[in-house]
N, C-alpha and C. Protein backbone atom coordinates (compact mmCIF):
# COMPACT_ATOMS: atom_id res chain seq x y z
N UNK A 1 119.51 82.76 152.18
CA UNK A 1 118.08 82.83 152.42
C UNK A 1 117.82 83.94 153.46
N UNK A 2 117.21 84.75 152.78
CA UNK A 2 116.68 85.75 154.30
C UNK A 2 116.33 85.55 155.20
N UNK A 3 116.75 85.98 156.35
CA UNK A 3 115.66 85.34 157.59
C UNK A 3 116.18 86.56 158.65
N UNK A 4 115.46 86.40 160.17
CA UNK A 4 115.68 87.49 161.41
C UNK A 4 115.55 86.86 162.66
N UNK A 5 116.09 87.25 163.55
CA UNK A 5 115.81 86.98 165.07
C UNK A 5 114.52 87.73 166.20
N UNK A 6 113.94 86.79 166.65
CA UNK A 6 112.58 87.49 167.00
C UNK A 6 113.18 87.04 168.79
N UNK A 7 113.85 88.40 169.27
CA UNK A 7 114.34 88.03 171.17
C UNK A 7 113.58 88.83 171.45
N UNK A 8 113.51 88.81 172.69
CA UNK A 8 113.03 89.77 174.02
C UNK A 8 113.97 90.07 174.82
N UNK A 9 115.10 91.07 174.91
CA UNK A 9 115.75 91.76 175.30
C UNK A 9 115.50 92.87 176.49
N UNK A 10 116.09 93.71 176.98
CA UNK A 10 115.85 94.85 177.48
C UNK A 10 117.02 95.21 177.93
N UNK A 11 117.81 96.73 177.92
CA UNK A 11 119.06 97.59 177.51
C UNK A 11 119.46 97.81 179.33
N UNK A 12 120.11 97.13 179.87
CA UNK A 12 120.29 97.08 180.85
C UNK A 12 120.91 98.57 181.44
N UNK A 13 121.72 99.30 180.64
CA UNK A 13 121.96 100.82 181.00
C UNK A 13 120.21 101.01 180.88
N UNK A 14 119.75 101.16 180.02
CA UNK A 14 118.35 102.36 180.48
C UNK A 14 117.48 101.93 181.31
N UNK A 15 117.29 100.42 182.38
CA UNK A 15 116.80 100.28 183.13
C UNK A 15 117.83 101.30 184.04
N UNK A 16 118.76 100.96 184.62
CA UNK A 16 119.38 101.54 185.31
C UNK A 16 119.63 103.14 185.31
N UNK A 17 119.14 104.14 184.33
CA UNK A 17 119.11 105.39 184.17
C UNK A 17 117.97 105.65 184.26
N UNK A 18 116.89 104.87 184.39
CA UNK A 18 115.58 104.98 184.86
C UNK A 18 115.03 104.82 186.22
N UNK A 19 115.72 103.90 186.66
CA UNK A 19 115.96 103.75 188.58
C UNK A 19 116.28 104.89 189.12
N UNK A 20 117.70 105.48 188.07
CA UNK A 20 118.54 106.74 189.42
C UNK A 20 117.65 108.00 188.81
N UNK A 21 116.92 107.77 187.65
CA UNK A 21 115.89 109.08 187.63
C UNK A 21 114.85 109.14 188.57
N UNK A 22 114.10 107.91 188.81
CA UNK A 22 113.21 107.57 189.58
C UNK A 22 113.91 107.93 191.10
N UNK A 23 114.79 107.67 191.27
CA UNK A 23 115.59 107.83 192.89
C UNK A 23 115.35 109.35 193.11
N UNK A 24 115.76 110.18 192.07
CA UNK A 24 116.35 111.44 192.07
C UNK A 24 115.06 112.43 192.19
N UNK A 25 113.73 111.45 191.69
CA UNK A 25 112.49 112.26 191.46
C UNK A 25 111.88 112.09 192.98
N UNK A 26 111.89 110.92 193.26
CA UNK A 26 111.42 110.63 194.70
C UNK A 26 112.06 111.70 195.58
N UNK A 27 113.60 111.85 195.59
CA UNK A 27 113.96 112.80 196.64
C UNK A 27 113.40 113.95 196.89
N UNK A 28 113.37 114.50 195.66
CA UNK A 28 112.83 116.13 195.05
C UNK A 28 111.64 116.16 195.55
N UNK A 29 110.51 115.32 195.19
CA UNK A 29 108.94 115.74 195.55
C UNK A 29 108.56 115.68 196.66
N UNK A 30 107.69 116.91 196.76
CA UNK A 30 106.85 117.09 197.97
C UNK A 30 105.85 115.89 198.95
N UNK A 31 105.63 115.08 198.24
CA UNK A 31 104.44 114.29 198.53
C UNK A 31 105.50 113.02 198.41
N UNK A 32 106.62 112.98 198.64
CA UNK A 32 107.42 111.91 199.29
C UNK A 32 108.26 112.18 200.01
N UNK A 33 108.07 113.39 200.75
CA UNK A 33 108.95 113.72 201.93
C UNK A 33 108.68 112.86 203.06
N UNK A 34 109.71 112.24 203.85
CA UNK A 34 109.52 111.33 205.19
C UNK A 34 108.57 110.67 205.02
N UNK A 35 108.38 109.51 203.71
CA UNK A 35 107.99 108.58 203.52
C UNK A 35 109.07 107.58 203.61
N UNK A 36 110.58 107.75 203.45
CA UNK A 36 111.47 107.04 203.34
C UNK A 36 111.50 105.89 202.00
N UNK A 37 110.81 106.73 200.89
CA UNK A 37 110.21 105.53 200.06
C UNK A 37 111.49 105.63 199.19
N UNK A 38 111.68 104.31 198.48
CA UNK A 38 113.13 103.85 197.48
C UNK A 38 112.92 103.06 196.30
N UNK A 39 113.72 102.75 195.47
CA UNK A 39 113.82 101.34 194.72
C UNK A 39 115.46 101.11 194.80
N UNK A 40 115.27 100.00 194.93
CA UNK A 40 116.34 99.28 195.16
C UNK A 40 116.85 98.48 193.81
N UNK A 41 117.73 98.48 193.08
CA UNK A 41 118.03 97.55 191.81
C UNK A 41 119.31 96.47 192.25
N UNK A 42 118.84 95.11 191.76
CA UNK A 42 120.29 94.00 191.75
C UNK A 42 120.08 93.63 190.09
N UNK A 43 120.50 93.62 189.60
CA UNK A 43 120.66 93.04 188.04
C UNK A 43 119.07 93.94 187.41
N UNK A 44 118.20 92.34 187.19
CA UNK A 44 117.01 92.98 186.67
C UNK A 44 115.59 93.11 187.40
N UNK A 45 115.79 92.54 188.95
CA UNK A 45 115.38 92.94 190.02
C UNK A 45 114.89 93.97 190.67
N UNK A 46 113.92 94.61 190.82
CA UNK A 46 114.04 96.25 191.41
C UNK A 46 112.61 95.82 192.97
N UNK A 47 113.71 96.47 193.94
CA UNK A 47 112.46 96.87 195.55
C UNK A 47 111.99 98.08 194.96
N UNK A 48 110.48 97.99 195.36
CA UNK A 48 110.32 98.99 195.61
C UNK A 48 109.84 98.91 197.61
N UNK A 49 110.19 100.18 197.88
CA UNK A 49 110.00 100.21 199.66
C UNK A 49 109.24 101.79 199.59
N UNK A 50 107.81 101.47 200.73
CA UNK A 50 107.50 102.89 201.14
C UNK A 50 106.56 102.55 202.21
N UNK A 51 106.26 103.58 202.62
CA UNK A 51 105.48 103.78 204.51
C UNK A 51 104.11 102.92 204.49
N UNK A 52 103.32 103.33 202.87
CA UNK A 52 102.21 102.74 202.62
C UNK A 52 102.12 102.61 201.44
N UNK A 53 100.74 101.71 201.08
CA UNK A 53 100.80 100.91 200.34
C UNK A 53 99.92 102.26 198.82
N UNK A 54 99.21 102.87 199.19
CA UNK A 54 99.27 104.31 198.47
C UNK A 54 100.43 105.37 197.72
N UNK A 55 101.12 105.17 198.93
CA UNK A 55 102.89 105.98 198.54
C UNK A 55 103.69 105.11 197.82
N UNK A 56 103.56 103.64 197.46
CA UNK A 56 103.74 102.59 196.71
C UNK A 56 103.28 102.63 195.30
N UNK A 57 102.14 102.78 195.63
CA UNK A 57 101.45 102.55 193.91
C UNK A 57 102.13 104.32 193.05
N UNK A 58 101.78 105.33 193.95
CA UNK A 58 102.70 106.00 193.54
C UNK A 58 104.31 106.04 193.01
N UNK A 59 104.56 105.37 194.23
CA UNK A 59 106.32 105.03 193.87
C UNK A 59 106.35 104.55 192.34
N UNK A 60 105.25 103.07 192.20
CA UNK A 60 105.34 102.77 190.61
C UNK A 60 104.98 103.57 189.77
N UNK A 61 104.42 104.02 189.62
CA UNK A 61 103.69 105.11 188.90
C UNK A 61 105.22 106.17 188.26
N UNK A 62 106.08 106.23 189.26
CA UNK A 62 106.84 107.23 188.55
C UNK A 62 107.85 106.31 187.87
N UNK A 63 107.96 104.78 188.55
CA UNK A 63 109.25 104.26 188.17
C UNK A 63 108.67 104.00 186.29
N UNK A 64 107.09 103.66 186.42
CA UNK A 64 107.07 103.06 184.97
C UNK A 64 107.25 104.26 184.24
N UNK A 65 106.65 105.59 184.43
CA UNK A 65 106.89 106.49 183.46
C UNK A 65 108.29 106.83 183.14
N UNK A 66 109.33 106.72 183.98
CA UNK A 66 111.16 107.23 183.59
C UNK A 66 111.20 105.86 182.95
N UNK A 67 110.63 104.49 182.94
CA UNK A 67 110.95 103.32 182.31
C UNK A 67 110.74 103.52 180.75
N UNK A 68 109.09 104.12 180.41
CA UNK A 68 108.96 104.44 179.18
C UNK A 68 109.44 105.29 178.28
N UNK A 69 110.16 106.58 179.32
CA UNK A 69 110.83 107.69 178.62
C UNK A 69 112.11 107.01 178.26
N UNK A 70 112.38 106.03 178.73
CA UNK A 70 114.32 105.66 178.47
C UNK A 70 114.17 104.35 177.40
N UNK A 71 112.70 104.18 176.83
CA UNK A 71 112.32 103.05 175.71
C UNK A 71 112.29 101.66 176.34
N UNK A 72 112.38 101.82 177.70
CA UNK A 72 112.15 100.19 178.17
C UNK A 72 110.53 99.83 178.06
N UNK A 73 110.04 98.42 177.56
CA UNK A 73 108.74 97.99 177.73
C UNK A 73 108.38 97.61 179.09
N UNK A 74 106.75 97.83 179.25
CA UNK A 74 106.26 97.65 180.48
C UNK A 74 105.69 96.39 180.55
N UNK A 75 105.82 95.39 178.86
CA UNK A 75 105.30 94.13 178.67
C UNK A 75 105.98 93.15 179.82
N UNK A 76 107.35 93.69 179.94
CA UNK A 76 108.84 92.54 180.76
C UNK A 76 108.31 92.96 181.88
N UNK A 77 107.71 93.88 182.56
CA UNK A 77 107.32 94.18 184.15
C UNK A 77 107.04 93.25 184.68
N UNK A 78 107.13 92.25 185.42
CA UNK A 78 106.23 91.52 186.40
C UNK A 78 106.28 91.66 187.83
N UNK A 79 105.41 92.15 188.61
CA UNK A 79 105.12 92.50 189.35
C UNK A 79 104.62 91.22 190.99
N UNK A 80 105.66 91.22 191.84
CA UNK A 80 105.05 90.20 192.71
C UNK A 80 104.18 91.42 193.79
N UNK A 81 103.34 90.33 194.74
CA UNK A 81 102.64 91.12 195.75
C UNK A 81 103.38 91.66 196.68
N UNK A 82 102.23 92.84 196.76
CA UNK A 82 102.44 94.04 198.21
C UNK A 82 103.03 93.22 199.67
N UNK A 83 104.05 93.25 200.36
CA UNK A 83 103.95 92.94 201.43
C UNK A 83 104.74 93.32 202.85
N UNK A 84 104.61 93.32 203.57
CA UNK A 84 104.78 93.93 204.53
C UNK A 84 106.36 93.73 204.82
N UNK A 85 106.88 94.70 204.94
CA UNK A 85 108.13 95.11 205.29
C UNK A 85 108.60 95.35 207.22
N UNK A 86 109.88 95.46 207.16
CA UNK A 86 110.09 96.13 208.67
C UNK A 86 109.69 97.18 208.66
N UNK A 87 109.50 98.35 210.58
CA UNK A 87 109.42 99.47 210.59
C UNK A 87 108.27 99.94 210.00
N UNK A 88 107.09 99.22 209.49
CA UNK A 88 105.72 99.56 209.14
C UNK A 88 105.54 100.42 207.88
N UNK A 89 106.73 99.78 207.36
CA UNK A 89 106.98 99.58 205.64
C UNK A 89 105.99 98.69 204.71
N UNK A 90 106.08 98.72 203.66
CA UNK A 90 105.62 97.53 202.65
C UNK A 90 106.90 97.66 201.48
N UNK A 91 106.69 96.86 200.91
CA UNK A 91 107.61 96.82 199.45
C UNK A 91 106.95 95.79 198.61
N UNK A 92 107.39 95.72 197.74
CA UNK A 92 107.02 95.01 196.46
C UNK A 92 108.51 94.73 195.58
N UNK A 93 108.11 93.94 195.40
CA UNK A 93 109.43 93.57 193.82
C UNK A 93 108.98 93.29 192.62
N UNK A 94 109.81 94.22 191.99
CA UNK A 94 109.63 93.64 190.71
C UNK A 94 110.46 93.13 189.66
N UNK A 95 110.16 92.63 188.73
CA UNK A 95 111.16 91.39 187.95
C UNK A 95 110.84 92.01 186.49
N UNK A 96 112.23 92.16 185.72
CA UNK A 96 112.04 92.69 184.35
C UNK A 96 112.27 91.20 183.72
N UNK A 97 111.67 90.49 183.15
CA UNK A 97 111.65 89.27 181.82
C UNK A 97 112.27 89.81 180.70
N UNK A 98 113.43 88.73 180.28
CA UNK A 98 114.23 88.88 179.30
C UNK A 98 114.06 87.67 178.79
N UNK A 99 114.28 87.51 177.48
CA UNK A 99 114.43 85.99 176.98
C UNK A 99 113.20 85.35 176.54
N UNK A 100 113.00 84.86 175.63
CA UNK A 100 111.61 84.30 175.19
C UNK A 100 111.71 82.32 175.58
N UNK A 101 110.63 82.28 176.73
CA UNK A 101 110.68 81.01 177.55
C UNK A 101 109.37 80.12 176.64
N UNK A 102 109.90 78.76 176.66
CA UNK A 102 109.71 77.18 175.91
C UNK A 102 108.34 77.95 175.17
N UNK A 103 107.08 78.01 176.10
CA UNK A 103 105.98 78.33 175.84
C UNK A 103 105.69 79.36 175.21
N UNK A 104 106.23 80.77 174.89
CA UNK A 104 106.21 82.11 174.15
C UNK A 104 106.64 81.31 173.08
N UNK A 105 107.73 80.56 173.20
CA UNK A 105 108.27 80.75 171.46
C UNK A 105 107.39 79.44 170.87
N UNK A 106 106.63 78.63 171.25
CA UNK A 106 105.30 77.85 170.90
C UNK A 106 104.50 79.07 170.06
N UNK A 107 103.83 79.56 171.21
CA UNK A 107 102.90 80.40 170.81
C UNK A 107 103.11 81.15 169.76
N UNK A 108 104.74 81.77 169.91
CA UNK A 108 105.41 82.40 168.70
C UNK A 108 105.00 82.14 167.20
N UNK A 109 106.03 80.49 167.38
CA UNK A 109 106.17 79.66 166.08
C UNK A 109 104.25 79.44 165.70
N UNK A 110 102.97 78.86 166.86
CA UNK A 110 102.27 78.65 165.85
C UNK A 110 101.53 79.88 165.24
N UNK A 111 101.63 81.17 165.81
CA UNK A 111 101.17 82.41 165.25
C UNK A 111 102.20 82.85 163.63
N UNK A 112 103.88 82.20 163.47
CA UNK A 112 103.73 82.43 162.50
C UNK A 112 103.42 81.09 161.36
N UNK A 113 102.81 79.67 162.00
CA UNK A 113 102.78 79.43 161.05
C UNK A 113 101.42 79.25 160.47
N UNK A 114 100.07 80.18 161.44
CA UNK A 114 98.95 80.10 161.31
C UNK A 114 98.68 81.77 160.26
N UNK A 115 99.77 82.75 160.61
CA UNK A 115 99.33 83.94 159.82
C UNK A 115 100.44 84.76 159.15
N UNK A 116 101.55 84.11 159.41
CA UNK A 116 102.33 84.41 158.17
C UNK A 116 102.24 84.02 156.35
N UNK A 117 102.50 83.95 155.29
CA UNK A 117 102.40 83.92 154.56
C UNK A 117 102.89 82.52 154.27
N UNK A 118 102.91 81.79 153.29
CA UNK A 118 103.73 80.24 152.72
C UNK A 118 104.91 80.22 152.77
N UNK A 119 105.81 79.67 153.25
CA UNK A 119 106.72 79.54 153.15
C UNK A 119 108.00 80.42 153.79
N UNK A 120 106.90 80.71 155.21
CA UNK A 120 107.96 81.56 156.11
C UNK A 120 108.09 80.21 157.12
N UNK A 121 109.26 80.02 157.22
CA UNK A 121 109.42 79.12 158.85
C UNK A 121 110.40 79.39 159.73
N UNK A 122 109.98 79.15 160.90
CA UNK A 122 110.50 79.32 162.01
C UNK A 122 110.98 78.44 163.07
N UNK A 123 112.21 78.41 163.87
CA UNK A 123 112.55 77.19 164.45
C UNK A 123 113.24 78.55 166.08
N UNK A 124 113.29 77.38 167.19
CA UNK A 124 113.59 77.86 168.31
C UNK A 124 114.95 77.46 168.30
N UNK A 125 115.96 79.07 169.21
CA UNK A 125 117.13 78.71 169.10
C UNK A 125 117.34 79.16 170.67
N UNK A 126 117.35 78.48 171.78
CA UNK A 126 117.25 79.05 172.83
C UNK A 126 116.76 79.97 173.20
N UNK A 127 116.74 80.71 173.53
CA UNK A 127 115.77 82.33 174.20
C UNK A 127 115.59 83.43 172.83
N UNK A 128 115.51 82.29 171.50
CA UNK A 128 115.36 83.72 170.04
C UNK A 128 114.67 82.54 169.19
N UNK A 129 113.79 82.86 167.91
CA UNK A 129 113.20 82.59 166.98
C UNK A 129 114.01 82.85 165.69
N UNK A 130 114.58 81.96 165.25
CA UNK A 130 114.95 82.28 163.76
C UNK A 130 113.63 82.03 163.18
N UNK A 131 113.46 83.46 161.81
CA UNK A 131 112.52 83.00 160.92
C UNK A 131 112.91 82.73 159.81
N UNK A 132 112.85 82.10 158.65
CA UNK A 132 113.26 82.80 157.50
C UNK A 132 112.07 82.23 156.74
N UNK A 133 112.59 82.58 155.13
CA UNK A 133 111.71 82.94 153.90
C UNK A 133 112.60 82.99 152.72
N UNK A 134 111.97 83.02 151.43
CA UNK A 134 112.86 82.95 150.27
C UNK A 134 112.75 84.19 149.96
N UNK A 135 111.61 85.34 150.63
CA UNK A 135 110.94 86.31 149.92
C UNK A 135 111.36 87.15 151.06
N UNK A 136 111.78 88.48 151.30
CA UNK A 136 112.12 89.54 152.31
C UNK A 136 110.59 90.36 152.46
N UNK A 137 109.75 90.06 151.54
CA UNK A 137 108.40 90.72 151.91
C UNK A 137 107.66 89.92 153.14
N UNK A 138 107.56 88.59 152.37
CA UNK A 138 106.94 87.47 153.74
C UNK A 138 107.17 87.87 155.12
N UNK A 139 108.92 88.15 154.82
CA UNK A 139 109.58 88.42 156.30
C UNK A 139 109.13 89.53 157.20
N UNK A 140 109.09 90.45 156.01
CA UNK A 140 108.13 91.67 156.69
C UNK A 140 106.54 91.42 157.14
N UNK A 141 105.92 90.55 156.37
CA UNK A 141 104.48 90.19 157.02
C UNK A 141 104.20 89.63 158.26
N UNK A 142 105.32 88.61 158.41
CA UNK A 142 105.57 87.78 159.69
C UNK A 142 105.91 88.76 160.65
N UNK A 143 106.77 89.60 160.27
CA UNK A 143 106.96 90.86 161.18
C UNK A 143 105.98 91.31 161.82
N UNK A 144 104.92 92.04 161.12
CA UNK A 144 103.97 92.54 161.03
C UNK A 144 103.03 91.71 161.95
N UNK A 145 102.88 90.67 161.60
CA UNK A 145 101.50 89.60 162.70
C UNK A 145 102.62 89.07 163.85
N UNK A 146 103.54 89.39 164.16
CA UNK A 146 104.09 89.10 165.27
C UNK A 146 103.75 90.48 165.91
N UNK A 147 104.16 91.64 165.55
CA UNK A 147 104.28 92.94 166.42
C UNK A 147 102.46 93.37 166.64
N UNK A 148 101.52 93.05 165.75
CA UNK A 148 99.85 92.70 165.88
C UNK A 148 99.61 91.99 166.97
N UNK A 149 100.30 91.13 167.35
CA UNK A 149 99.94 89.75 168.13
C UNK A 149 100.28 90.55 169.81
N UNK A 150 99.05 90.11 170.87
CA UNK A 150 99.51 90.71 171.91
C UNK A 150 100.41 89.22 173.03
N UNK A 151 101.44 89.62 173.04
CA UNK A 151 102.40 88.08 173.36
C UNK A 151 102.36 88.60 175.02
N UNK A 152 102.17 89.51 175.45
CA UNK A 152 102.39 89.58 176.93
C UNK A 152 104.03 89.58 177.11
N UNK A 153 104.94 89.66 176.26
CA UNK A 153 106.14 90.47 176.43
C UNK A 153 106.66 91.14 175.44
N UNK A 154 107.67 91.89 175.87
CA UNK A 154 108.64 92.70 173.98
C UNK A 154 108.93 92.09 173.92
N UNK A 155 108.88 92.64 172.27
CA UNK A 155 109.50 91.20 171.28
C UNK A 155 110.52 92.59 170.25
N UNK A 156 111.53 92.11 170.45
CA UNK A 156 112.38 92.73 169.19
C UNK A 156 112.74 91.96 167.57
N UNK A 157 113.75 92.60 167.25
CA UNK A 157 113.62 91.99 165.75
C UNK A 157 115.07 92.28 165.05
N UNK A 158 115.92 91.25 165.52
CA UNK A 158 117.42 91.46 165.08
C UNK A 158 117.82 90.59 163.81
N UNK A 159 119.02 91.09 163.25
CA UNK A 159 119.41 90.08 162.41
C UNK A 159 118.99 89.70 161.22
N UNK A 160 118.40 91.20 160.60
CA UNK A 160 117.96 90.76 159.54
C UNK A 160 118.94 90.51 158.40
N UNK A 161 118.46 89.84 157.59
CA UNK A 161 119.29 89.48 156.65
C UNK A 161 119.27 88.79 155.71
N UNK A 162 119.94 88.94 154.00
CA UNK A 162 119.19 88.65 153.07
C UNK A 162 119.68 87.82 152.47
């Protein structure tokens, strides 16, 4: 029976080739000289640190654009608040979301079983959606009103198969 995996992933090398681009751009530019501004990465974790809270929103500003050039989504971003650092710093953290949690894959399952076609179903398999179908077109429709649907994270699409 055909069916696919509907995860939320993200390529842990191209976060990380997106940080040391972002590092490498910060050094270089003019308008972050002796700001001392950084990002810091632990897993999927990233500081950001700078003088002010202006030279900050900047700081993001470059990290999301090397994020989008290296194909990471900005859906997994979550962003905690501005706050005050040592040395009359601020920083911020931010958190990349991986994994599709209890409530997404709800929302998931009743979006496909409200606008997929007859006889597509879907069941939760820890942090992924198996779908399947008797028909590989269905599969593609369900495709289709999943990647339509705005879920507030990436959603990929592995495992297809017939």
């Amino acid at each position: 029976m055909p069916s696919f995996d509907v995860v939320s992933e993200v390529d842990r090398q191209e976060v990380r080739n997106a940080v040391d681009q972002a590092q490498r751009e910060i050094g270089t530019r003019f308008d972050f000289k002796g700001t001392d501004s950084s990002i810091e990465q632990h897993e999927l974790v990233l500081t950001l640190r700078s003088v002010s809270e202006d030279r900050l929103a900047a700081l993001r500003v470059v990290l999301e654009e090397k994020l989008v050039k290296r194909g990471v989504s900005l859906k997994g971003l979550d962003y905690a608040d501005v706050e005050e650092a040592s040395h009359n710093t601020v920083r911020q953290v931010a958190t990349i979301k991986v994994g599709i949690g209890s409530d997404k894959a709800r929302e998931i399952n009743k979006l496909i079983k409200e606008k997929a076609p007859k006889g597509v179903s879907s069941q939760t398999q820890g942090e992924s959606i198996r779908v399947t179908s008797k028909k590989r077109d269905d599969l593609q429709a369900a495709m289709a009103a999943i990647k339509a649907a705005d879920l507030g994270i990436p959603v990929q699409f592995e495992n297809l198969r017939n």
